[in-house]
Protein backbone atom coordinates (compact mmCIF):
# COMPACT_ATOMS: atom_id res chain seq x y z
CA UNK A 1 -10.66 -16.57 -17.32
CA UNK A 2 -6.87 -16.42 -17.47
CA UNK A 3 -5.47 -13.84 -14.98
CA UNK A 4 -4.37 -9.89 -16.37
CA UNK A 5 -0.67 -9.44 -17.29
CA UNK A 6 0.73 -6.50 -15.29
CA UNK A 7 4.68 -4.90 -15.62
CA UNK A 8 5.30 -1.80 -13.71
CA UNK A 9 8.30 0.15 -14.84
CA UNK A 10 9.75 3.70 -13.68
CA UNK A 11 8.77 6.47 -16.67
CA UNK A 12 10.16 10.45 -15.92
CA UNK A 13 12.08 10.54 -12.40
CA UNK A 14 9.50 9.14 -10.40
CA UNK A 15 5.86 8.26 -12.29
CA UNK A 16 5.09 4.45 -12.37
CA UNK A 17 4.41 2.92 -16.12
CA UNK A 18 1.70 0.40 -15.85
CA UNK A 19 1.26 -1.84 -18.85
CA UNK A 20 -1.99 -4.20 -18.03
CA UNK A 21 -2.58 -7.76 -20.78
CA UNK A 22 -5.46 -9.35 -21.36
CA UNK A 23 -3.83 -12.63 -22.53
CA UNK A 24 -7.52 -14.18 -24.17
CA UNK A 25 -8.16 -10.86 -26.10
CA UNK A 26 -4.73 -9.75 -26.64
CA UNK A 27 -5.68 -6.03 -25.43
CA UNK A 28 -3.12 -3.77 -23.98
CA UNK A 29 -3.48 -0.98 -21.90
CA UNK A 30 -1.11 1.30 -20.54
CA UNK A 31 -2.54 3.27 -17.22
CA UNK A 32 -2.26 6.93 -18.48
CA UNK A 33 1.29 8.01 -20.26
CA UNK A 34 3.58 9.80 -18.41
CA UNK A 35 6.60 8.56 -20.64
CA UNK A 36 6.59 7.74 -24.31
CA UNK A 37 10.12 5.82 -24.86
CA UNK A 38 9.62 3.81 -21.43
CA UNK A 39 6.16 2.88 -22.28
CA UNK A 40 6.92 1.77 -25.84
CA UNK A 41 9.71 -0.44 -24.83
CA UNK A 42 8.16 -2.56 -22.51
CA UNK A 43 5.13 -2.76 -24.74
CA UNK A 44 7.63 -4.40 -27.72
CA UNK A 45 9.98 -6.31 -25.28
CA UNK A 46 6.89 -8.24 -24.00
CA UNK A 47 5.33 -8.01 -27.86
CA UNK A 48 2.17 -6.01 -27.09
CA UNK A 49 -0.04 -4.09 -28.83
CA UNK A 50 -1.02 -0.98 -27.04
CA UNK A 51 -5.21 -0.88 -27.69
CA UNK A 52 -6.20 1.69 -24.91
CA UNK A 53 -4.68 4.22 -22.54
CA UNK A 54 -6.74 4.23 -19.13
CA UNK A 55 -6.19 8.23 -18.47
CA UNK A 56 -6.94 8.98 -14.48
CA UNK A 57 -6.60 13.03 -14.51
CA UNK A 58 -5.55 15.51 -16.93
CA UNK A 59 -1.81 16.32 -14.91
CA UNK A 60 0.90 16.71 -17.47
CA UNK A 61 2.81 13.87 -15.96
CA UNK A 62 0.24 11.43 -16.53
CA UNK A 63 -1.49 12.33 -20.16
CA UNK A 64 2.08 13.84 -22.19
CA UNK A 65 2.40 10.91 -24.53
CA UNK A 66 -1.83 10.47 -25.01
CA UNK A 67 -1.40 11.82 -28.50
CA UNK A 68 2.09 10.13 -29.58
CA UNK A 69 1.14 7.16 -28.48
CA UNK A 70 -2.23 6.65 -29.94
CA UNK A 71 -0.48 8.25 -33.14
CA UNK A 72 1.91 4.98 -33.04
CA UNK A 73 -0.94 2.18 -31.76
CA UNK A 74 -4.45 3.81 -33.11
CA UNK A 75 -5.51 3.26 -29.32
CA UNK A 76 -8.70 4.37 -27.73
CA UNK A 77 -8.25 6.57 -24.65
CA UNK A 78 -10.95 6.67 -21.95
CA UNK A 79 -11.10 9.39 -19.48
CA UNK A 80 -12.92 11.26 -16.82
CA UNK A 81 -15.94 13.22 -18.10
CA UNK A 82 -14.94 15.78 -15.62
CA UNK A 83 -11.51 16.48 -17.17
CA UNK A 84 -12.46 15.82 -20.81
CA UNK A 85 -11.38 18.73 -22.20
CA UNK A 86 -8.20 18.57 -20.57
CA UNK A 87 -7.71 15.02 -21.67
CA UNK A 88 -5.44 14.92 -25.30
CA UNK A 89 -6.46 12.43 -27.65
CA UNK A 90 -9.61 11.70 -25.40
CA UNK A 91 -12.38 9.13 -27.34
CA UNK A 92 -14.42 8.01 -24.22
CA UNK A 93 -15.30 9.81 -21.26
CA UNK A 94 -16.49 8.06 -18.10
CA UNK A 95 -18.03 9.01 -14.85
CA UNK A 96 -18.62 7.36 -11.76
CA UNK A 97 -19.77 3.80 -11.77
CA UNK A 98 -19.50 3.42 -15.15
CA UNK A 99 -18.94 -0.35 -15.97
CA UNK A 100 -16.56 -1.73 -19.04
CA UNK A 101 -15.41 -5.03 -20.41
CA UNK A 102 -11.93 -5.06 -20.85
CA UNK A 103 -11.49 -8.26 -22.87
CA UNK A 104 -13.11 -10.77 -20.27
CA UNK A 105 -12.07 -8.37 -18.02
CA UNK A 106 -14.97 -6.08 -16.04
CA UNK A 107 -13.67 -2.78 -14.94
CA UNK A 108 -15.73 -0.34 -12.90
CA UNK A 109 -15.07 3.95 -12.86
CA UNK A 110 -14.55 5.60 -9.35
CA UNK A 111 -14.46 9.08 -9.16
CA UNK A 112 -12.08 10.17 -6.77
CA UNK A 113 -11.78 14.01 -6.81
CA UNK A 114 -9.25 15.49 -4.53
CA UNK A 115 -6.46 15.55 -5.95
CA UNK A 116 -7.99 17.13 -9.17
CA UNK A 117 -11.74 18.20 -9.37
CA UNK A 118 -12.45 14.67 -11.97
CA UNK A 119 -9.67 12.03 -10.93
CA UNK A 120 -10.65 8.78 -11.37
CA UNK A 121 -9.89 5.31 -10.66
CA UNK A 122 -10.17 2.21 -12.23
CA UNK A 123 -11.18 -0.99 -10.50
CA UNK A 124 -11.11 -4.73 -12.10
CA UNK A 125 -13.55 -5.96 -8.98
CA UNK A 126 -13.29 -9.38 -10.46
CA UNK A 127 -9.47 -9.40 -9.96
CA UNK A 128 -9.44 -7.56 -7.30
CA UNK A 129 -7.23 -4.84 -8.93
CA UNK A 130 -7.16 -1.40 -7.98
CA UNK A 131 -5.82 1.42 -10.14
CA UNK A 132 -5.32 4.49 -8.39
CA UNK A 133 -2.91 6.77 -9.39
CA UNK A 134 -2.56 9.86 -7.68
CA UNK A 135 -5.19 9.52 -5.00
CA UNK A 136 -4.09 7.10 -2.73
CA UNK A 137 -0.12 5.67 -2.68
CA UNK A 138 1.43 3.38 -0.46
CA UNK A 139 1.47 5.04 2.99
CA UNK A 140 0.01 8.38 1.50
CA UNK A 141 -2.31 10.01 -0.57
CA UNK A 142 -2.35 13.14 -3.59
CA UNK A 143 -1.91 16.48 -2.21
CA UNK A 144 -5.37 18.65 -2.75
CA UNK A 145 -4.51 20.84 -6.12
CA UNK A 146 -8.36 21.17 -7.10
CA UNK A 147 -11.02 19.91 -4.12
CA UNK A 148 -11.05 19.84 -0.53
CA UNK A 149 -9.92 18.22 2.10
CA UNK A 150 -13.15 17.06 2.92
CA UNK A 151 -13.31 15.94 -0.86
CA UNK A 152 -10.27 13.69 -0.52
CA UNK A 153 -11.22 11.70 2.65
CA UNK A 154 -14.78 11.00 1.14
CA UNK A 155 -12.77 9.88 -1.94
CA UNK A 156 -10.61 7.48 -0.05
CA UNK A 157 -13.43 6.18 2.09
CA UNK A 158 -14.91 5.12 -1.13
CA UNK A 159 -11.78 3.03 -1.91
CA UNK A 160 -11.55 1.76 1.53
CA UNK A 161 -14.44 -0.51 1.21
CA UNK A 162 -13.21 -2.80 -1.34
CA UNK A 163 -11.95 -6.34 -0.41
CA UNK A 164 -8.53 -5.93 1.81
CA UNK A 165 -7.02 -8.08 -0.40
CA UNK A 166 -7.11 -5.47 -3.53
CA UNK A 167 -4.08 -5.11 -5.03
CA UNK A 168 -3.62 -1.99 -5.54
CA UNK A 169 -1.41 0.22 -8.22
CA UNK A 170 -0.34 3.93 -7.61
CA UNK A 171 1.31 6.53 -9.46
CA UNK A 172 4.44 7.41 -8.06
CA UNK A 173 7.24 5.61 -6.51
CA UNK A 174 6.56 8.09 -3.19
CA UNK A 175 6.92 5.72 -0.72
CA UNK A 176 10.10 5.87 1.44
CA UNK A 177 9.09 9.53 1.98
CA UNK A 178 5.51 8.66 2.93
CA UNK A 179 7.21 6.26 5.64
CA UNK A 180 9.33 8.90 7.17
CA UNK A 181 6.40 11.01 7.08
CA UNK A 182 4.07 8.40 8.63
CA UNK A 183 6.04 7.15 11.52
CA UNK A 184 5.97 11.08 12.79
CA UNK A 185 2.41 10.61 12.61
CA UNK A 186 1.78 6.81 14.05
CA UNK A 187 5.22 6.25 15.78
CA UNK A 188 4.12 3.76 17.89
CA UNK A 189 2.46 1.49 15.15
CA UNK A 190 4.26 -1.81 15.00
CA UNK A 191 3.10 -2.80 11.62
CA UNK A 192 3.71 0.44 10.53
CA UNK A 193 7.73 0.64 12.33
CA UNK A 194 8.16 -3.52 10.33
CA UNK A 195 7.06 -1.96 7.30
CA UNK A 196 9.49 1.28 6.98
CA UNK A 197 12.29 -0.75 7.46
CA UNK A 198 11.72 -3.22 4.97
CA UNK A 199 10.75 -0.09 2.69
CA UNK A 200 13.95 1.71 3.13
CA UNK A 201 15.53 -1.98 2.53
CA UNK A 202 13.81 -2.53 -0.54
CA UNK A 203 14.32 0.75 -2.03
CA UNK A 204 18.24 0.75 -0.90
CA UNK A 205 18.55 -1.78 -3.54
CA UNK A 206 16.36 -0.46 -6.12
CA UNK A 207 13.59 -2.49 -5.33
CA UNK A 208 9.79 -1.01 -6.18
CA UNK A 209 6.57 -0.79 -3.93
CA UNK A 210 4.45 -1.61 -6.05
CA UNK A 211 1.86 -2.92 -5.77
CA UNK A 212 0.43 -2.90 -1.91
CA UNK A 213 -2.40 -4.09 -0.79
CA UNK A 214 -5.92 -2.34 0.84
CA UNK A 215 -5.13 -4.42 4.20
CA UNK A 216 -1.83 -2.92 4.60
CA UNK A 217 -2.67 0.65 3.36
CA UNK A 218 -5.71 0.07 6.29
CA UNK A 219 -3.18 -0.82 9.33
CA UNK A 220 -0.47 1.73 8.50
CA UNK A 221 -1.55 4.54 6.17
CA UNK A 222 -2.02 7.56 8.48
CA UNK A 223 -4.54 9.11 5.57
CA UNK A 224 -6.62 6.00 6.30
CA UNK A 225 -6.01 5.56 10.13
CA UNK A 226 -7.31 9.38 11.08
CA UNK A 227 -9.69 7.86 13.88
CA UNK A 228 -7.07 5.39 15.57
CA UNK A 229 -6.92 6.91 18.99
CA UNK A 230 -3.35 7.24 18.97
CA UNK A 231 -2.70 8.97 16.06
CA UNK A 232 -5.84 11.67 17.45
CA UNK A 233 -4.10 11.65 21.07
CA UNK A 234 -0.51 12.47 19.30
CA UNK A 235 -2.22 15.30 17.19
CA UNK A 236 -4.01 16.25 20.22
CA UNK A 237 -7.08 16.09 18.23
CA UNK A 238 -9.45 13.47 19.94
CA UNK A 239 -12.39 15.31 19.81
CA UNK A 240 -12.34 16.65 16.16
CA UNK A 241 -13.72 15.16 12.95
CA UNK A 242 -12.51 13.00 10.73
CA UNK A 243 -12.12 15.52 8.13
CA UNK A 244 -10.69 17.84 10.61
CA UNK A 245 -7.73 14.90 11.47
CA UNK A 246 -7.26 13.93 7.78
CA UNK A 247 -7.03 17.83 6.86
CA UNK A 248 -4.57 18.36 9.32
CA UNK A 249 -2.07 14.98 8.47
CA UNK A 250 -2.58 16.23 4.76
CA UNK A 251 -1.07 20.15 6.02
CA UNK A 252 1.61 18.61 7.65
CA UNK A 253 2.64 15.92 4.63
CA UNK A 254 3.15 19.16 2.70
CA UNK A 255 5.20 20.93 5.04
CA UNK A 256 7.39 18.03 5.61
């Protein structure tokens, strides 16, 4: 089986475009559509066909070219069953653990909620390929519009166990901000201090992200790390829950 075809491209100010290739079936699928015109280009400068739109929540930013696009490409759109009405365009709803062939290509539904009430991800566990939009980034995770705290940890625990070598592709290009924000958190992380450097390198010269990996998000994103005894000791919460210390990170990401 010939390995998936992946470009990543900037769409709006900040969303990521992912286009995704099957090159034995000649499927294309674009993970959700927060950008007609970006989306469309790529698709004809590397001559595909767009055949599906993989939609992870119903946010504006991620479903407002559903319907122009499947106008243009006659392309199926699969969604969470938990958002379906909020889906445009939607043909197939999914729910968690849901299994589909994309060409050779198995893909397995996790629902995520957090973020919104029905987020999902999509996960190629024969490729190791994680798409997960707005529930975990690199060095962060989705601030809580429609569940819990308690909601988004269990969510992320579920991601946590795949293979640390998952690549892994997120929404939006958040992460020099989720560095900052981390190193008040886990300042005395070296992998973590390595790593903000060569992010504010990278981005400094217009370099993306994307994509990072589960090991790395596991040894430096706080959202992951909340029962490393240093980050409870500098939050002066080492006798609270997990839920308690990831509630508490998650407060002060949106206050900072």
């Amino acid at each position: 089986m010939k390995s998936l075809e992946i470009e990543t491209f900037l769409c709006r100010t900040d969303n990521f475009g992912v286009l995704i290739h099957c090159p034995e079936s000649g499927l294309t699928a674009t993970i959700d559509a927060p950008e007609y015109a970006p989306i469309v280009a790529m698709a004809e400068k590397r001559g595909w066909t767009i055949t599906h739109i993989f939609t992870t929540h119903h946010h504006t930013d991620h479903v407002e070219a559903n319907l122009a696009l499947k106008k243009e490409y006659g392309c199926e759109i699969i969604g969470p069953i938990n958002e379906a009405v909020a889906i445009p365009g939607l043909d197939r709803a999914v729910s968690d653990g849901d299994e589909f062939l994309f060409g050779q290509h198995r893909v397995k539904v996790i629902e995520t909620p957090g973020h919104t009430a029905g987020h999902i991800c999509y996960s190629f566990p024969d490729d190791k390929i994680l798409f997960a939009a707005d529930t975990l980034f690199a060095l962060g995770c989705g601030r809580l519009f429609e569940r819990t705290a308690a909601d988004m940890w269990h969510s992320l625990q579920k991601l946590s166990v795949l293979p640390d070598e998952t690549a892994i592709y997120f929404g939006h290009e958040y992460t020099l901000s989720n560095a900052r924000f981390a190193l008040t958190i886990d300042p005395d992380n070296p992998r973590l201090v390595q790593r903000a450097k060569e992010i504010e390198s990278l981005r400094a010269n217009g370099g993306f992200t994307i994509p990072t990996t589960m090991y790395l998000e596991k040894e430096t994103n706080p959202f992951l790390r909340v029962s490393d005894p240093a980050i409870r000791r500098n939050l002066l919460m080492e006798s609270k829950s997990n839920e308690e210390v990831f509630a508490e990170i998650r407060k002060r990401k949106d206050n900072f």
